[in-house]
N, C-alpha and C. Protein backbone atom coordinates (compact mmCIF):
# COMPACT_ATOMS: atom_id res chain seq x y z
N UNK A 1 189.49 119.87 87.37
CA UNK A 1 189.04 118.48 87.22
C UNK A 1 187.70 118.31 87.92
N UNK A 2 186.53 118.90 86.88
CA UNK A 2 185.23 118.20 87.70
C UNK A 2 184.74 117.60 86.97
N UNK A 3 185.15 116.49 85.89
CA UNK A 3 184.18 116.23 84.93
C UNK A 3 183.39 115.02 86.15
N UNK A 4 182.30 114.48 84.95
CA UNK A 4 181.58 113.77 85.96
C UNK A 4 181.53 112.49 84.88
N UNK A 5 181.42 110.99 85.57
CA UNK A 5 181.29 110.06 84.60
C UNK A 5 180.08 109.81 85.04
N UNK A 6 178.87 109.21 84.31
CA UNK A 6 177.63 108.52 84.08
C UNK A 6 177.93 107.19 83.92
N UNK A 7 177.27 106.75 85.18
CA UNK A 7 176.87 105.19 85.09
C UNK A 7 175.17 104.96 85.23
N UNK A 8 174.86 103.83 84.49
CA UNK A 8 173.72 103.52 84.36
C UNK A 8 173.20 102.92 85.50
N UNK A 9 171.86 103.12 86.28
CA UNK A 9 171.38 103.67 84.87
C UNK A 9 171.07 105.67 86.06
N UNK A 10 171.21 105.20 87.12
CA UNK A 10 170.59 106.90 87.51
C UNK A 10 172.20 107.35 88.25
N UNK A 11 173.09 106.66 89.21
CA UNK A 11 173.77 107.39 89.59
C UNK A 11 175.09 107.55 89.03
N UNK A 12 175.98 108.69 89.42
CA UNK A 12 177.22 109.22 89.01
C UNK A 12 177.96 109.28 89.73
N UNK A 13 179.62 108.95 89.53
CA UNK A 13 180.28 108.74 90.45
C UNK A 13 181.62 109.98 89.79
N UNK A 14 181.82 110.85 90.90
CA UNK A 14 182.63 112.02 90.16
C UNK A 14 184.37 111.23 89.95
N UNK A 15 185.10 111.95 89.09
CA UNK A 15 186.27 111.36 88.36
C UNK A 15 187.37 111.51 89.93
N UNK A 16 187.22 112.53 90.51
CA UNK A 16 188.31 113.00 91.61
C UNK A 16 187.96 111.78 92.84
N UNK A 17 186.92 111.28 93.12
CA UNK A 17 186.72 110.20 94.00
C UNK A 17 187.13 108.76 93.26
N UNK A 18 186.61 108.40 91.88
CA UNK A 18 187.75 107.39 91.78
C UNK A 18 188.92 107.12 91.08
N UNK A 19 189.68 108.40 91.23
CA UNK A 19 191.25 108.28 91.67
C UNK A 19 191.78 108.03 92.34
N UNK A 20 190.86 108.71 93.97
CA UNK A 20 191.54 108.56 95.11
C UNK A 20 190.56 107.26 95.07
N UNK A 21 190.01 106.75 95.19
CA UNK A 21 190.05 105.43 95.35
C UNK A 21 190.93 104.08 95.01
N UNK A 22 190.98 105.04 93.45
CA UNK A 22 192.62 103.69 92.88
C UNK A 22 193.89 104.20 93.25
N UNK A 23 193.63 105.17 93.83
CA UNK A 23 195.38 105.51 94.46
C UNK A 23 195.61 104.77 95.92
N UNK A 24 194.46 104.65 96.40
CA UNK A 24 194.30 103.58 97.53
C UNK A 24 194.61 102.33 97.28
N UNK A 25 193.59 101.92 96.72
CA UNK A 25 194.14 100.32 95.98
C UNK A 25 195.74 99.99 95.59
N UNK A 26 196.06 101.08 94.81
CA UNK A 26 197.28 100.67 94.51
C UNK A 26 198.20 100.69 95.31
N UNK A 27 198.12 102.13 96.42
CA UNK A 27 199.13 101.58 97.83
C UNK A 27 199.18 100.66 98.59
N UNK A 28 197.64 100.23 98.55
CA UNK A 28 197.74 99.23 99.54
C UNK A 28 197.91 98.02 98.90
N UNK A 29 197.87 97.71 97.72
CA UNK A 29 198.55 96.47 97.28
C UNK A 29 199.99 96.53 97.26
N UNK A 30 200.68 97.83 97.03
CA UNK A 30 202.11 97.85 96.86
C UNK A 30 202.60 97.65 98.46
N UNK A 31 201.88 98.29 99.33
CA UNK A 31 201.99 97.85 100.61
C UNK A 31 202.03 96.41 101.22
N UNK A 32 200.65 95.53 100.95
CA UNK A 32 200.44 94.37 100.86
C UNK A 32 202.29 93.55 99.93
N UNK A 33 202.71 93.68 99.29
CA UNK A 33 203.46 93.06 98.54
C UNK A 33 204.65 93.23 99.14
N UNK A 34 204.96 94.88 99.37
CA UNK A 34 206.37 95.11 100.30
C UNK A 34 206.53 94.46 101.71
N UNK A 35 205.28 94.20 102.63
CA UNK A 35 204.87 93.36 103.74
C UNK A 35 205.42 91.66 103.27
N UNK A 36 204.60 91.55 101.87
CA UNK A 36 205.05 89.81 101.99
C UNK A 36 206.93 89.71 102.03
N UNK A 37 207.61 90.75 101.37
CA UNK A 37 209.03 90.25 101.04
C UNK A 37 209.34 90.80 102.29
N UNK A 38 208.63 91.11 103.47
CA UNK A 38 209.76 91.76 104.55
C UNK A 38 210.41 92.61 104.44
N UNK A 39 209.82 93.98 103.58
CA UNK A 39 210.82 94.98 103.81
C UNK A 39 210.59 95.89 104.65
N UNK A 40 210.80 96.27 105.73
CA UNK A 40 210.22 96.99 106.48
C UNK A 40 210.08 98.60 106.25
N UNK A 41 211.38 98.21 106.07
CA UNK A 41 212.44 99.91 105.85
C UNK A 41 211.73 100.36 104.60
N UNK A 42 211.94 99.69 104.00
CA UNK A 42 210.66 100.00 102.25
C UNK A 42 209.68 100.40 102.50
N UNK A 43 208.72 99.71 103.50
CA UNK A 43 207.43 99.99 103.07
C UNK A 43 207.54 101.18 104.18
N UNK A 44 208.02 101.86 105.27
CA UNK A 44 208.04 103.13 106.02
C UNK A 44 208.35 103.47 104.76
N UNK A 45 209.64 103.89 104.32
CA UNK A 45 209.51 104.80 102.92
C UNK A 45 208.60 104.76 102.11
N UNK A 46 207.64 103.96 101.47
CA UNK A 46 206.80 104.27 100.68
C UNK A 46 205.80 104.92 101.31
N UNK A 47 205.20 104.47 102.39
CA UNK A 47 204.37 105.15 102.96
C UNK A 47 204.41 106.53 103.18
N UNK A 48 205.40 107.02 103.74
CA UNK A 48 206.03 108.50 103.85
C UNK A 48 205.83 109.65 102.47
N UNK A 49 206.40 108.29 101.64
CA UNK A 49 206.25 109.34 100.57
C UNK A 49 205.06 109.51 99.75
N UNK A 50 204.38 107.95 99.71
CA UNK A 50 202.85 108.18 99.46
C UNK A 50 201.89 109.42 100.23
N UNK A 51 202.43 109.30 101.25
CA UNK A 51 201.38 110.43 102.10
C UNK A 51 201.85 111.83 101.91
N UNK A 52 203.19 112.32 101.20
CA UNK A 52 203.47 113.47 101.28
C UNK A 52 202.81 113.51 99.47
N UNK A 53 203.40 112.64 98.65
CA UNK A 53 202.48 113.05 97.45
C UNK A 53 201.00 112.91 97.29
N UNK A 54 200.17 112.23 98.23
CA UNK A 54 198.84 112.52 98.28
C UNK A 54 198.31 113.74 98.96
N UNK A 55 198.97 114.33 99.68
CA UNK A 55 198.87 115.36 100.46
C UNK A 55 199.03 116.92 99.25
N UNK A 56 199.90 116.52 98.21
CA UNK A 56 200.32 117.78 97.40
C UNK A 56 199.10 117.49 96.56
């Protein structure tokens, strides 16, 4: 995975940086959301496991 996307009009932003950028976003909104209902125990588990599948 190295393709590269072209944005106008001179710089490029490679595909592997914004993944991990929306894989961020999306934890931390799923984070943000598990925080509003008070789950505590949830969001340690998600976290845990977010970090072991970002890690693979």
């Amino acid at each position: 995975w190295n393709i590269t996307v072209f944005l106008p009009p001179e710089y490029y932003v490679e595909v592997d940086d914004i993944l991990f950028i929306l894989s961020c976003v999306v934890g931390l909104s799923i984070c943000s959301l598990l925080l509003m209902e008070n789950n505590i125990i949830k969001l340690v588990d998600f976290i845990v496991s977010y970090i072991i599948l970002i890690g693979v």
